[in-house]
Protein backbone atom coordinates (compact mmCIF):
# COMPACT_ATOMS: atom_id res chain seq x y z
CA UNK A 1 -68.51 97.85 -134.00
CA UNK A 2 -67.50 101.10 -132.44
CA UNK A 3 -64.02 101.94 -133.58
CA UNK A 4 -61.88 105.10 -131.62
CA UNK A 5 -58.15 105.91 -132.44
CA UNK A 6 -55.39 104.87 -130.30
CA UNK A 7 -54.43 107.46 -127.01
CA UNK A 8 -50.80 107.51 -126.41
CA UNK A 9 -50.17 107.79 -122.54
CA UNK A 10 -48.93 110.76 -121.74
CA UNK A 11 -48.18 113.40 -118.77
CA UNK A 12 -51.16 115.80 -119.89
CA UNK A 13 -53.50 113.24 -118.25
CA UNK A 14 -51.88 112.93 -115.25
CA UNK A 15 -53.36 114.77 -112.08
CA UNK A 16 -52.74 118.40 -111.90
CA UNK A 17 -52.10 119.94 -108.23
CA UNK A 18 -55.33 122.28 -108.58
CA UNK A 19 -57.15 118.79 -109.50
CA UNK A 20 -56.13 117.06 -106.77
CA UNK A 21 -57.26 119.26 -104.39
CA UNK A 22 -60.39 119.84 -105.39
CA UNK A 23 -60.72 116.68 -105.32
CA UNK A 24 -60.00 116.17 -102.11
CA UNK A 25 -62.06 119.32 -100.84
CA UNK A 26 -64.58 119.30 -103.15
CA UNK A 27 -64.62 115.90 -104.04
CA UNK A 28 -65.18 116.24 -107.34
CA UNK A 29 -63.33 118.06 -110.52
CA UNK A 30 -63.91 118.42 -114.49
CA UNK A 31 -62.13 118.26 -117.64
CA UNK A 32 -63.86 119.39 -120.65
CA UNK A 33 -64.08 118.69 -124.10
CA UNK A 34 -61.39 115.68 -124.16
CA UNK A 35 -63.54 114.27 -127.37
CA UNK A 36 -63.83 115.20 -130.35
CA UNK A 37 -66.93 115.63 -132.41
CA UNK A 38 -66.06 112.22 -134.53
CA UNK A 39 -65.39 110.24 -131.64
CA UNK A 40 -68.71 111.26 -129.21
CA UNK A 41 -70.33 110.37 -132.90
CA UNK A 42 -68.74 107.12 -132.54
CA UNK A 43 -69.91 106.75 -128.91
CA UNK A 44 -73.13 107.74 -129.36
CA UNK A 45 -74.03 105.00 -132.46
CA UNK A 46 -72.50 102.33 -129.96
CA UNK A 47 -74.80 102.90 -127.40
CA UNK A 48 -78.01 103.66 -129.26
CA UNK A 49 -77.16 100.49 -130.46
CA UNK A 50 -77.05 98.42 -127.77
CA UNK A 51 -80.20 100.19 -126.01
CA UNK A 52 -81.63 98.81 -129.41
CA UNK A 53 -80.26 95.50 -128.67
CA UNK A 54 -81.50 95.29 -125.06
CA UNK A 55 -84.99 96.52 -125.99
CA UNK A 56 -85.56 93.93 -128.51
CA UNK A 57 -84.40 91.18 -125.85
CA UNK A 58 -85.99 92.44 -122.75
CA UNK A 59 -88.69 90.72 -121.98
CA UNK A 60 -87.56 87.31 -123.05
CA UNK A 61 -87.62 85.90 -119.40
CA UNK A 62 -90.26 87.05 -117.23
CA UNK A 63 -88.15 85.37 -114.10
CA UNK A 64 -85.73 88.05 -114.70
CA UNK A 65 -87.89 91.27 -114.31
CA UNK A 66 -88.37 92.66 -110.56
CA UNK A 67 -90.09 95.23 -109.22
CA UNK A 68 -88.62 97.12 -106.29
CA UNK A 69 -91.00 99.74 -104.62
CA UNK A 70 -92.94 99.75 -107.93
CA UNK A 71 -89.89 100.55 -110.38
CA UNK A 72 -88.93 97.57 -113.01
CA UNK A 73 -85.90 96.51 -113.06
CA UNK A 74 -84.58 93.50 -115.44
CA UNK A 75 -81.78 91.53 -116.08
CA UNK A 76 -81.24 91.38 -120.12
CA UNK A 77 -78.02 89.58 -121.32
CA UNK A 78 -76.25 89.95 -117.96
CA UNK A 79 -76.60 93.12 -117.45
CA UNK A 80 -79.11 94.81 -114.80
CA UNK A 81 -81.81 97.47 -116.60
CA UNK A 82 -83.25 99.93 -114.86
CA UNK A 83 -86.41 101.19 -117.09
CA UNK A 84 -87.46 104.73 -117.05
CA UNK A 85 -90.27 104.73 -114.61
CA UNK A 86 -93.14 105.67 -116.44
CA UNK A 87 -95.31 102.32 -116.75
CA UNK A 88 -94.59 100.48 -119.65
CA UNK A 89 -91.53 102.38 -120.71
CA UNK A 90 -89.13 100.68 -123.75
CA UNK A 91 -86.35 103.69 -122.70
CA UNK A 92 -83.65 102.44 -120.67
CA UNK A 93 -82.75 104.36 -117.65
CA UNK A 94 -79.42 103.00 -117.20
CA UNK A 95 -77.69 99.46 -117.50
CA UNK A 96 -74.87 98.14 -115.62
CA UNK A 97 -72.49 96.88 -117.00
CA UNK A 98 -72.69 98.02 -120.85
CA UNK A 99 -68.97 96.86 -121.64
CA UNK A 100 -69.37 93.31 -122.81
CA UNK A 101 -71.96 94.84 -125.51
CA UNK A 102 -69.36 97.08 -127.57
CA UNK A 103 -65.56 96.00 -128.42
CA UNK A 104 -64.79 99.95 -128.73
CA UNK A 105 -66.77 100.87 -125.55
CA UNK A 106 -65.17 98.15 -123.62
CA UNK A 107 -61.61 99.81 -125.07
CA UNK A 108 -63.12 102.82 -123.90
CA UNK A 109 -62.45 101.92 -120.46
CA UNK A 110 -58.79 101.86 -120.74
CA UNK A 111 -58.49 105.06 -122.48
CA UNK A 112 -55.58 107.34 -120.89
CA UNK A 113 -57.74 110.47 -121.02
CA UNK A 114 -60.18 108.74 -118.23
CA UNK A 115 -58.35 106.13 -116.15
CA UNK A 116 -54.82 108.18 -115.93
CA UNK A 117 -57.10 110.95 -113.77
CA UNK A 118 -59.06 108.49 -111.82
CA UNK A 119 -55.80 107.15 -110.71
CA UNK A 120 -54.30 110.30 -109.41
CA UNK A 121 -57.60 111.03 -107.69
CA UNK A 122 -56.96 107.91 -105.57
CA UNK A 123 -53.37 108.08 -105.54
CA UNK A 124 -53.07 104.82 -107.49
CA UNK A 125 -50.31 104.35 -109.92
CA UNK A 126 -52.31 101.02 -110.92
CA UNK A 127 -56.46 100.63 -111.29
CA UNK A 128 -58.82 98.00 -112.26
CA UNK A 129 -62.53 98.19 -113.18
CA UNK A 130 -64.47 98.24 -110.51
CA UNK A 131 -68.07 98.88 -112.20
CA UNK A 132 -69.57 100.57 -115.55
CA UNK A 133 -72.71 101.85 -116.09
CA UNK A 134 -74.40 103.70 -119.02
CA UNK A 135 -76.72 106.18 -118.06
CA UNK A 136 -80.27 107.29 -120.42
CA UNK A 137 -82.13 110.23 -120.00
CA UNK A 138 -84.38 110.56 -123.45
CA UNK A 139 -86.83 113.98 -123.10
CA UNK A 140 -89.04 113.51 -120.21
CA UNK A 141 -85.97 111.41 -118.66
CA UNK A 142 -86.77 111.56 -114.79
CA UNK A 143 -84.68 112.88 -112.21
CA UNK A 144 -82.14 110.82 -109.87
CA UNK A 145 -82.82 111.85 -106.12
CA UNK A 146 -79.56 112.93 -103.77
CA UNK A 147 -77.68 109.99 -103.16
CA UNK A 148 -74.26 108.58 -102.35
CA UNK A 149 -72.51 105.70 -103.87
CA UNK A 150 -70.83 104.17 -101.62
CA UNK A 151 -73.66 102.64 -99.52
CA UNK A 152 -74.91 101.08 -102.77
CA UNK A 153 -71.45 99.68 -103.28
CA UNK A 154 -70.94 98.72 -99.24
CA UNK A 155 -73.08 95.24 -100.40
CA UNK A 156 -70.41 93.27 -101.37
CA UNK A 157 -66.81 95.71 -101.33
CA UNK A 158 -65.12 96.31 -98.46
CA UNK A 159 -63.05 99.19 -100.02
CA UNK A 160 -65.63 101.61 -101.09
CA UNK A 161 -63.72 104.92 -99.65
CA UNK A 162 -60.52 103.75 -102.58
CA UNK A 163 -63.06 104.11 -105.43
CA UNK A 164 -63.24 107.08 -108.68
CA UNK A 165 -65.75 107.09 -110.74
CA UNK A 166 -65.56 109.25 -114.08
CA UNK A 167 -69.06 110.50 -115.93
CA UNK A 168 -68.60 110.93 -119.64
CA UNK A 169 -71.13 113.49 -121.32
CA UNK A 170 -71.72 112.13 -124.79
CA UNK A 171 -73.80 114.85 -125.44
CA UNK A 172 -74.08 118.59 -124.06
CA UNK A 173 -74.97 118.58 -120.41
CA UNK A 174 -77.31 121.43 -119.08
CA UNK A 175 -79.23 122.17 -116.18
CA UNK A 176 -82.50 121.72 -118.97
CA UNK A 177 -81.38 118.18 -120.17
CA UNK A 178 -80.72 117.24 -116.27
CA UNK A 179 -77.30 117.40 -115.92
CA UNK A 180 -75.03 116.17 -112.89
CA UNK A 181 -75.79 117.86 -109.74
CA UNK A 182 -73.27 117.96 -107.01
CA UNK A 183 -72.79 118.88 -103.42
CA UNK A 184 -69.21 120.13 -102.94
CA UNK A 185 -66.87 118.72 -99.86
CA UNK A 186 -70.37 116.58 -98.89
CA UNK A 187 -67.85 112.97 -99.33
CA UNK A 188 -66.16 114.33 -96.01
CA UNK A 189 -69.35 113.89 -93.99
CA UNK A 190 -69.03 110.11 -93.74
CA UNK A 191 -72.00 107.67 -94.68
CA UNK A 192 -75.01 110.20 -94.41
CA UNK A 193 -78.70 109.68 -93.48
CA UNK A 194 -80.80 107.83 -95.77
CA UNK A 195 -84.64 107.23 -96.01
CA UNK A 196 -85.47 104.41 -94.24
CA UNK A 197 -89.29 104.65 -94.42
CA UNK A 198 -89.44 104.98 -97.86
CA UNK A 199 -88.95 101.07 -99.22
CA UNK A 200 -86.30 99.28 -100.47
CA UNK A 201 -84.80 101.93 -103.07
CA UNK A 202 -84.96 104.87 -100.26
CA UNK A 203 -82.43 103.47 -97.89
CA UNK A 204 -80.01 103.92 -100.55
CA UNK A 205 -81.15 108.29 -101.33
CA UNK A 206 -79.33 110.79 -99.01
CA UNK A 207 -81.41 112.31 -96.54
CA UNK A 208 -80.33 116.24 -96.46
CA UNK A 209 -82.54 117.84 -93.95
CA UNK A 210 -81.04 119.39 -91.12
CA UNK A 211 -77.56 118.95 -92.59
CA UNK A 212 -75.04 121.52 -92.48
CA UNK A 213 -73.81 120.88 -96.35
CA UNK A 214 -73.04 123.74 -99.10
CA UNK A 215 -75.02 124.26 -101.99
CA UNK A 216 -75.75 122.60 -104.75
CA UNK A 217 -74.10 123.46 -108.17
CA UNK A 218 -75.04 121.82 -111.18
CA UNK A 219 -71.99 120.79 -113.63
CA UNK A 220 -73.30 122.21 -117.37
CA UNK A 221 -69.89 121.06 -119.58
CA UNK A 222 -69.75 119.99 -123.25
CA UNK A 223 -70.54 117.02 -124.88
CA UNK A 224 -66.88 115.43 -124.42
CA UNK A 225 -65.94 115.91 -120.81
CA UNK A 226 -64.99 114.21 -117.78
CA UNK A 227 -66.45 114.55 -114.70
CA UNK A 228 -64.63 112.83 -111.83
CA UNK A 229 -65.46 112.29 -108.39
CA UNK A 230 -65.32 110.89 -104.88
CA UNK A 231 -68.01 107.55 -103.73
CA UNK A 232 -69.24 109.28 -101.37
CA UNK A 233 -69.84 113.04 -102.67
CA UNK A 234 -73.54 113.12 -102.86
CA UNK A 235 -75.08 113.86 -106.51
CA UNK A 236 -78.35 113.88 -108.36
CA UNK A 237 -79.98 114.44 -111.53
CA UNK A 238 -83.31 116.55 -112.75
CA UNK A 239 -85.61 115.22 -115.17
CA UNK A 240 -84.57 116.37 -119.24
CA UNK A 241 -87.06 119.17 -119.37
CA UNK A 242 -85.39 119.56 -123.71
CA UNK A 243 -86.44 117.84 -126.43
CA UNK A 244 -82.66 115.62 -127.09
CA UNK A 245 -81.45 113.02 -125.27
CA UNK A 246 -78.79 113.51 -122.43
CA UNK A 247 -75.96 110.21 -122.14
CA UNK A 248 -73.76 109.69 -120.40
CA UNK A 249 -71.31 106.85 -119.56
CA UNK A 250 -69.83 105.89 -115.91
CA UNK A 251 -66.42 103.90 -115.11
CA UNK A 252 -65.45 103.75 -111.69
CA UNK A 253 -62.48 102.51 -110.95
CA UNK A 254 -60.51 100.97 -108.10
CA UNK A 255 -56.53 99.85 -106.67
CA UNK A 256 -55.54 97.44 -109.00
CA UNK A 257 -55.66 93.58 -108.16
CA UNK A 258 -59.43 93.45 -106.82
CA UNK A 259 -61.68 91.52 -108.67
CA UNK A 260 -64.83 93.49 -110.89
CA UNK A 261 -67.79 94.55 -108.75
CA UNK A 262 -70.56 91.26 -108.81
CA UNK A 263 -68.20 89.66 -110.88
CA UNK A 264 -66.39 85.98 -109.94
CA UNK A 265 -63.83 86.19 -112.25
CA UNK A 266 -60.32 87.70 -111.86
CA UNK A 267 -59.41 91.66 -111.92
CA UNK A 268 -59.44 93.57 -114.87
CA UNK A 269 -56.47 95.60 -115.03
CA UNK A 270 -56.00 98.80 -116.60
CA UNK A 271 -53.34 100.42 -118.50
């Protein structure tokens, strides 16, 4: 069971004014190293094993694998896989929700260091869990095209534009090991183009071409930090060209008293 010491609330988590607007103008911002060494060591043994436990159940149904535009996709234990998409691939890609598989991962999510931002970005003094997601990419690890969040979300939430998400690095992210790639002020846009000739999954990728957006930067930070950001900034991945996995985990958050994202059951509150 992963264990992490206790995180006493306190002011040095709460929103700075530089944060908050480059959140709002950007739509993103970063906090680095908020982890120590022991704890991401802690982290990362949690979710190797659970990928371990998921591999050796996958499978187990074949009524609960899908393929969508030739990717598998699987639901294992009640949560949904996405495998890596090489053909016959045993590495997880990412699996949402991973919270129910780790008692100190699931604490995880109300840690002060990652909800008490999150909050300020949405100008919440209250949040629930909204969605969590733990993201794969072993060597080889493909890429994740341009997208936006918030049309993936639009199926079933009718606040989408009230929603933070925070991207832990559990390990060192670098433009080799396809870190998080980001297109600043792009959440101001609106709902952008997608691909709507390109199957199920491309109606849900950003279509870029002819848009007036700024460049992309790619966000290289130490194992340990936060990345925040806006639904509806659009962001991408490149395949792990290095030989060491890059994790990372995803909370997104939302106004407290709304129930969890494809869940029935009552909100989660946090804090």
């Amino acid at each position: 069971m992963t264990k992490l010491p206790p995180v006493s609330l306190d002011s040095k988590w709460v929103l700075t004014a530089a944060e908050r607007e480059r959140y709002a103008s950007d739509g993103f911002f970063v906090r680095e190293a908020l982890f120590s060494t022991d704890e991401l060591e802690t982290l990362r043994d949690g979710v190797e094993r659970i990928h371990a436990r998921i591999e050796k159940e996958a499978g187990a149904d074949p009524a609960a694998v899908e393929r969508i535009d030739g990717l598998r996709f699987e639901t294992v234990l009640g949560s949904t896989v996405k495998w890596e998409w090489a053909e016959g691939s045993n590495e997880i890609r990412s699996m949402e929700p991973f919270h129910p598989f780790d008692r100190g991962l699931d604490r995880l999510l109300e840690d002060p260091r990652l909800w008490v931002p999150a909050a300020g970005a949405m100008g919440e003094d209250a949040v629930s869990l909204f969605t969590d997601k733990l993201n794969f990419k072993r060597p080889g690890g493909s890429p994740f095209p341009w997208h936006q969040d918030t049309p993936y979300w639009a199926f079933g939430c009718d606040h989408v534009d009230r929603l933070s998400s925070v991207q832990l690095y559990l390990d060192e992210g670098t433009e080799e090991n396809g870190c998080l790639w980001v297109i600043p002020g792009s959440h101001t846009k609106g709902r952008l183009p997608t691909f709507d000739d390109r199957g199920v999954i491309g109606r849900l990728y950003s279509d870029l071409d002819g848009l007036d957006l700024a460049d992309p930067i790619s966000l290289e930070a130490p194992a340990g930090s936060a990345i925040y950001f806006h639904g509806a900034v659009v962001h991408g991945s490149q395949t792990n060209q290095s030989s060491e996995s890059r994790r990372a985990l995803v909370i997104t958050y939302q106004p407290a008293g709304h129930p969890r994202w494809r869940s029935d059951g009552a909100a989660r509150p946090i804090g």
